[in-house]
Protein backbone atom coordinates (compact mmCIF):
# COMPACT_ATOMS: atom_id res chain seq x y z
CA UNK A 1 0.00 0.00 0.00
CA UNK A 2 1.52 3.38 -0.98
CA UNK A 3 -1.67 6.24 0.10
CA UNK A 4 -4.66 6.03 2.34
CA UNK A 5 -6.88 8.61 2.05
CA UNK A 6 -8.50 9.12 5.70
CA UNK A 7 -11.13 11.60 7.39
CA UNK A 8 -10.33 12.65 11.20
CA UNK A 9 -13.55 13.42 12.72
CA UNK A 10 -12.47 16.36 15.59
CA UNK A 11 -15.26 15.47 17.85
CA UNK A 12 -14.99 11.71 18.40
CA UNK A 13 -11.13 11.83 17.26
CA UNK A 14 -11.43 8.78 15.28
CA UNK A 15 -10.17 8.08 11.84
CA UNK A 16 -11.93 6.57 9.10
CA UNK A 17 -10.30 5.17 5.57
CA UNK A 18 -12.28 6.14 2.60
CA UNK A 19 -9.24 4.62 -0.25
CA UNK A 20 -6.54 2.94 -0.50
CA UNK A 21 -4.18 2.35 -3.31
CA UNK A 22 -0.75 1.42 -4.80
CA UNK A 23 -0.63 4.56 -6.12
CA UNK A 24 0.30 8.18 -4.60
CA UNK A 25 -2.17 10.14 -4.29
CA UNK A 26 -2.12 13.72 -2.98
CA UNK A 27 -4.01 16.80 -1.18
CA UNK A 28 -7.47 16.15 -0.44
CA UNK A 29 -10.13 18.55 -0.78
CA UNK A 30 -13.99 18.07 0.52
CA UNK A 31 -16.57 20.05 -1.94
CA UNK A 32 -18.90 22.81 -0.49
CA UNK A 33 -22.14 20.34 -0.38
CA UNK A 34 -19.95 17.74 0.76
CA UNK A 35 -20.37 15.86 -1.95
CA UNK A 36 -17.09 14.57 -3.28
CA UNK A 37 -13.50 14.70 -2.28
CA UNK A 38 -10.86 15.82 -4.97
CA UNK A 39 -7.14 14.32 -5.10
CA UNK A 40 -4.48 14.69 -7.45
CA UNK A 41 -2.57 11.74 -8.72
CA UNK A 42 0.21 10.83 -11.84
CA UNK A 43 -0.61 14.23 -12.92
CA UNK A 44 -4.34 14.42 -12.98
CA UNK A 45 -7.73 15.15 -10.68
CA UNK A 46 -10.32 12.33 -9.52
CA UNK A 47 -13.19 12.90 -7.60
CA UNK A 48 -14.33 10.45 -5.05
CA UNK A 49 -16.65 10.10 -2.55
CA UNK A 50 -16.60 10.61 0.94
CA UNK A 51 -17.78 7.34 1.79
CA UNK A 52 -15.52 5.26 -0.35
CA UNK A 53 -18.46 3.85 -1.88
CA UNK A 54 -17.27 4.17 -5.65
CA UNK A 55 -13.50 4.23 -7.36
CA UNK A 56 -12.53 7.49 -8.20
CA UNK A 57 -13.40 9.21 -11.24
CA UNK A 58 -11.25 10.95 -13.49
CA UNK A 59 -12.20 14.48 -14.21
CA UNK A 60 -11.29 16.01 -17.84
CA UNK A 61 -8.67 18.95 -17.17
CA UNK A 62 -7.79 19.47 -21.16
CA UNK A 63 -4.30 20.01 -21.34
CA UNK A 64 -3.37 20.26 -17.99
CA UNK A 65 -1.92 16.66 -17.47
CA UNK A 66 0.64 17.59 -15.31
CA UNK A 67 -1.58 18.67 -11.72
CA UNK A 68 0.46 19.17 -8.90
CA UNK A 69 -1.46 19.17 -5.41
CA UNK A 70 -2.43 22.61 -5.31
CA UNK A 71 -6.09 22.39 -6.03
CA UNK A 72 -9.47 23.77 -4.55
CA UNK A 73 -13.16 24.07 -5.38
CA UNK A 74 -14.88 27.05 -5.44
CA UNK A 75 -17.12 28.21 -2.16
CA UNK A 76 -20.21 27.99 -4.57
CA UNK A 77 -19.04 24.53 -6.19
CA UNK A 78 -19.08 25.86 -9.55
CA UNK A 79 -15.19 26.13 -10.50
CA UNK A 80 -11.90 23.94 -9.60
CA UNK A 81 -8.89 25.91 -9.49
CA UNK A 82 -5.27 23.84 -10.56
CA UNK A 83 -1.83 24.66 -11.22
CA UNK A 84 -0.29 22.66 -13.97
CA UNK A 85 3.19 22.86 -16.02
CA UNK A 86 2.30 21.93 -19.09
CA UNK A 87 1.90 25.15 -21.09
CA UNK A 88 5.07 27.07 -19.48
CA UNK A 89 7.15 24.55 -18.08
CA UNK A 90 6.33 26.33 -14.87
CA UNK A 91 3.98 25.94 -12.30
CA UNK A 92 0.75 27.89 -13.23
CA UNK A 93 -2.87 28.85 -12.21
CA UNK A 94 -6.15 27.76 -14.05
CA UNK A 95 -9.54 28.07 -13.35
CA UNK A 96 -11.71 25.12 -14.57
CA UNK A 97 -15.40 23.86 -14.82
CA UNK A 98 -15.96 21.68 -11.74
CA UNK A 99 -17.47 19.13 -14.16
CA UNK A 100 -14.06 19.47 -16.35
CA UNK A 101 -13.08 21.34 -19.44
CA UNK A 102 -11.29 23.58 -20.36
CA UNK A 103 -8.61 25.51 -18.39
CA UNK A 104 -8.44 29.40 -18.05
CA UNK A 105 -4.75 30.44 -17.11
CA UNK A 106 -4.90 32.58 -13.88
CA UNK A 107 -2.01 34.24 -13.34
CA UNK A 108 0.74 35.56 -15.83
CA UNK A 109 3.72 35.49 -13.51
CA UNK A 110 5.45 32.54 -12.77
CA UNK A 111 5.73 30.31 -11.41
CA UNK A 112 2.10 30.73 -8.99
CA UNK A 113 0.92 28.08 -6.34
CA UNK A 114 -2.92 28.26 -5.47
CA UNK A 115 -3.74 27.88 -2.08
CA UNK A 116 -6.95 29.74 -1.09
CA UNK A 117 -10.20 30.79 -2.12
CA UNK A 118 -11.78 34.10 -0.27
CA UNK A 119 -15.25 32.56 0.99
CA UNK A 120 -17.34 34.80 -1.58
CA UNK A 121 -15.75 33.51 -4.29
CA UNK A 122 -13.98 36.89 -5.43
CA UNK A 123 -10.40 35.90 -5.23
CA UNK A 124 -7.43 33.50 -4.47
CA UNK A 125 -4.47 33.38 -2.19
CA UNK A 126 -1.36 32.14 -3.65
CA UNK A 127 2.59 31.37 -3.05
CA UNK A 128 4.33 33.07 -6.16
CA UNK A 129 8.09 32.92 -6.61
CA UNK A 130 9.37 35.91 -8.17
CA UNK A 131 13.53 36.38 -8.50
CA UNK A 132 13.39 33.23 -6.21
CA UNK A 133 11.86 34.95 -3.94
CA UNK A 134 8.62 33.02 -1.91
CA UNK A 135 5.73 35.68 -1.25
CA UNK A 136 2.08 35.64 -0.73
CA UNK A 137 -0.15 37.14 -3.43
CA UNK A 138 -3.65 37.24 -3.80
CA UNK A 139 -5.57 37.49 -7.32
CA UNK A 140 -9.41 38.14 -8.82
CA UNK A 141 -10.78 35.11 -10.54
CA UNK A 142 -11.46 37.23 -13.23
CA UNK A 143 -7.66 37.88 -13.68
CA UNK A 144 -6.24 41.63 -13.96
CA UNK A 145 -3.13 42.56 -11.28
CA UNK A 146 -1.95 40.69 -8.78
CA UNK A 147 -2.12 42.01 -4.76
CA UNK A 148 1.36 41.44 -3.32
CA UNK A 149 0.76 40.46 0.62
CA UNK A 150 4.51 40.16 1.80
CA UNK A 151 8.03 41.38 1.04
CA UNK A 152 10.58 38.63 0.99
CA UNK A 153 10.92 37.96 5.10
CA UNK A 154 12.10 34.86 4.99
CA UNK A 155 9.96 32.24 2.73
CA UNK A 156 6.18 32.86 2.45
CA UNK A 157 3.95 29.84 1.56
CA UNK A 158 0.85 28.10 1.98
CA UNK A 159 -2.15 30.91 2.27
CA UNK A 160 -5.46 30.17 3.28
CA UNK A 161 -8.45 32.30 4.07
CA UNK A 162 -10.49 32.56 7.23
CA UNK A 163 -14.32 31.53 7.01
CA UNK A 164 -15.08 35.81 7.65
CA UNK A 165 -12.49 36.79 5.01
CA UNK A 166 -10.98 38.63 7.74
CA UNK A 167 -7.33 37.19 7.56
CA UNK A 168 -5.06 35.54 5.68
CA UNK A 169 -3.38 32.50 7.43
CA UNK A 170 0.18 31.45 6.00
CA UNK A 171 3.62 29.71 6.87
CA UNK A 172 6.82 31.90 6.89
CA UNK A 173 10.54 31.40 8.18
CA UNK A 174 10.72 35.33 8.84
CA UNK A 175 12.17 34.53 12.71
CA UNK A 176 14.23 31.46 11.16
CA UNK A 177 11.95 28.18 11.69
CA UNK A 178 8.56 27.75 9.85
CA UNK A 179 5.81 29.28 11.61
CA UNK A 180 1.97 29.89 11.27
CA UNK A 181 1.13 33.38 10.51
CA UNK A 182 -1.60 35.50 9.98
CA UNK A 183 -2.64 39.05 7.80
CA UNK A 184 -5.29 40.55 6.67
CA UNK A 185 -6.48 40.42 2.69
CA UNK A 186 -4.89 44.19 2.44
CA UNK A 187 -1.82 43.49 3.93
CA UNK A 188 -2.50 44.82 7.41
CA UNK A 189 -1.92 43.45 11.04
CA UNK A 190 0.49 40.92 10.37
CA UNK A 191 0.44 38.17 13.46
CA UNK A 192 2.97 35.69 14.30
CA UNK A 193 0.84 32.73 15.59
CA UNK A 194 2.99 29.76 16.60
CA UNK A 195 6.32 30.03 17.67
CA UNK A 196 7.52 26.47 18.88
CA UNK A 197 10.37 23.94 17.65
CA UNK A 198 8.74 22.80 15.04
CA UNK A 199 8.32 23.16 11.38
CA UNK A 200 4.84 24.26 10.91
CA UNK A 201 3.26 24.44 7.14
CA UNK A 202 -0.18 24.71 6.17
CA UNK A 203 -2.45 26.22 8.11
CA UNK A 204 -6.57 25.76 7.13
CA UNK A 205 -9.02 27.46 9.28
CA UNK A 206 -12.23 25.82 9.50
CA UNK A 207 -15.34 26.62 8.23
CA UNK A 208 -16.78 27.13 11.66
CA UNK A 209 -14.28 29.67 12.00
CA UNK A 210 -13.06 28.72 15.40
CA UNK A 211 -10.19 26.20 14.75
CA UNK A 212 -6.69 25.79 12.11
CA UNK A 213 -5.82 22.30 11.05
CA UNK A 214 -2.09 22.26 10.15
CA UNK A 215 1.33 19.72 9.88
CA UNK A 216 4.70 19.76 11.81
CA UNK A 217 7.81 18.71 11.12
CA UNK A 218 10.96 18.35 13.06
CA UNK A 219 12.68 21.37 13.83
CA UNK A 220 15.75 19.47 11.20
CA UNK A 221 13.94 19.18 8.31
CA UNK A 222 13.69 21.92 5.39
CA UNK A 223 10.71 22.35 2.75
CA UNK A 224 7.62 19.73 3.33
CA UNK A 225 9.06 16.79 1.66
CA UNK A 226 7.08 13.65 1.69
CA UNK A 227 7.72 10.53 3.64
CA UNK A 228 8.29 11.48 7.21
CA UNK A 229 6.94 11.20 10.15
CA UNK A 230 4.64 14.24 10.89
CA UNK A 231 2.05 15.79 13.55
CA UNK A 232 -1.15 16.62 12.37
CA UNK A 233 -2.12 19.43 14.99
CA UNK A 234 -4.61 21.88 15.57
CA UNK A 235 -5.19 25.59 17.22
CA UNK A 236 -7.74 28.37 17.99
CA UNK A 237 -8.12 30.79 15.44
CA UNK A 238 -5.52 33.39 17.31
CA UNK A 239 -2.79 30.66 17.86
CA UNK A 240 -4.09 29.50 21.39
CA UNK A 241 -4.46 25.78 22.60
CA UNK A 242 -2.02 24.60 20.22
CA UNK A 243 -2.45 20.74 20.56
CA UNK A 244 -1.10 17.19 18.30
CA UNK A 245 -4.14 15.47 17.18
CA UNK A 246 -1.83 12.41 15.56
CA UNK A 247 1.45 11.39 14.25
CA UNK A 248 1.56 9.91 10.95
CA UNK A 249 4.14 8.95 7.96
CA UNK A 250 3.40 11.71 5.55
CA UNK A 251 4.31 15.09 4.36
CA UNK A 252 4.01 16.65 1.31
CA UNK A 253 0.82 15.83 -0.23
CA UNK A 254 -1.32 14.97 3.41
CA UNK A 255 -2.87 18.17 3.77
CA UNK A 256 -1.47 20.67 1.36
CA UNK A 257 -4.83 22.52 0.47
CA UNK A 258 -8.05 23.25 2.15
CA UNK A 259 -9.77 19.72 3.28
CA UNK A 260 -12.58 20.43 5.82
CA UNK A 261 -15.71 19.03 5.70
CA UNK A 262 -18.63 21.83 4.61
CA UNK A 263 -19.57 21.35 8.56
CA UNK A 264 -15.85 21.81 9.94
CA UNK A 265 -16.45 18.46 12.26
CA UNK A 266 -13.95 16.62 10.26
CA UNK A 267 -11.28 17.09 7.82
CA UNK A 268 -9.59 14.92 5.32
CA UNK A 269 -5.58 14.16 4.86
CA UNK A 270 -3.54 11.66 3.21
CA UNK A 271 -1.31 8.93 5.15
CA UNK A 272 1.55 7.28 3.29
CA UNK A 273 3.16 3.94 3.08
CA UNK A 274 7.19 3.73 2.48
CA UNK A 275 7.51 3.36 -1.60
CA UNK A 276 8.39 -0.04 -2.41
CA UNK A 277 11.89 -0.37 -4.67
């Protein structure tokens, strides 16, 4: 076995296995009507259910056969955004039907990593490296200028927007170790969040707006690479009651995007196997 997709109910703290598979598969999102749960894998997007009742179904993303895991559905269900490689040879955005089609490039600078949708709908929150230089932007799905958030302190990844649209929550290595941070969509009020020994990447606030979901990694290790052992934690909205929910061999891939359920009692995440030689 090589991936096991999984939902951690917050409540009961029990997990449940919706799929497993020889193959990888990578950053789980749940739709808005909870429908469906969308994964990346060898390039492309599946949808599957929640319930593992049925395999997972391709779904048609034209040219873009080269998905990484930086995927989300739209707060009204209507459009998945992806970032693919094949056009540029760098990572970019597209905006796509949710029933598949054809992509709409997002962004012209690049390359751009999506990582957040603003809960009306209006905009995304991205990672864009400019002169090698990790910042957070923010962009209209309709297209037009991008909204530059931070300034090169440190490297700037992973943004994700608040259930109010009142913040912007983010990982940056400003004060030297990966930390959770938070601003507001204009730039405002920036907020260090967690400041502990260890690595801490992708932070998702819940729909219920009261609680972040995010990973750890030992203090040693640089980037989120995949196949380590790794804390799935979770934290008040301001940074308080910090807490490990589980350990688990992962990484890259277990929770890089949004993955709450529509009712914020559970989310999903990825658990991996060692690859076999």
């Amino acid at each position: 076995m090589r991936s096991s997709l999984e939902i951690f109910d917050i409540r009961t703290r029990e997990h449940r296995v919706v799929w497993q598979t020889e193959r990888l598969i990578e950053a789980p999102n749940w739709s808005p009507d909870g429908g469906y749960l969308l994964v990346n894998s060898d390039g492309l997007l599946y949808r599957l259910p929640p319930d593992g009742s049925e395999e997972p179904r391709q779904i048609d993303t034209g040219f873009a056969t080269r998905c990484n895991n930086d995927h989300g559905i739209s707060p009204d269900g209507r459009f998945i955004m992806l970032c693919d490689k094949v056009e540029h040879g760098k990572t970019c955005m597209y905006i796509l039907p949710a029933e598949g089609g054809t992509p709409r490039q997002m962004t012209e600078n690049l390359p751009s990593y999506w990582h957040g949708w603003s809960p009306d709908g209006r905009f995304v929150s991205y990672c864009g490296i400019r002169d090698q230089i990790f910042d957070i932007y923010t962009i209209s799905v309709e297209g037009g200028f991008e909204t530059r958030l931070t300034f090169g302190e440190g490297r700037n990844d992973g943004p994700d927007w608040s259930a109010d649209g009142e913040w912007i929550y983010f990982n940056s290595s400003r004060t030297g170790l990966m930390q959770i941070w938070r601003i507001r969509p204009d730039g405002r009020d920036l907020q260090q969040l967690t400041d502990d020994d260890f690595g801490n990447w992708f932070a998702h606030p819940s729909p219920k707006g009261d609680k972040v979901v995010l990973i750890s990694y030992d203090p040693e290790v640089f980037d989120h690479p995949r196949d380590l052992d790794v804390r799935m934690r979770l934290m008040d909205m301001d940074g308080g009651n910090l807490e490990t929910l589980f350990e688990l061999f992962g990484g890259q891939g277990t929770i890089n995007v949004p993955s709450w359920s529509p009712d914020g009692d559970e989310f999903a995440y990825v658990r991996y196997f060692p690859a076999k030689d």
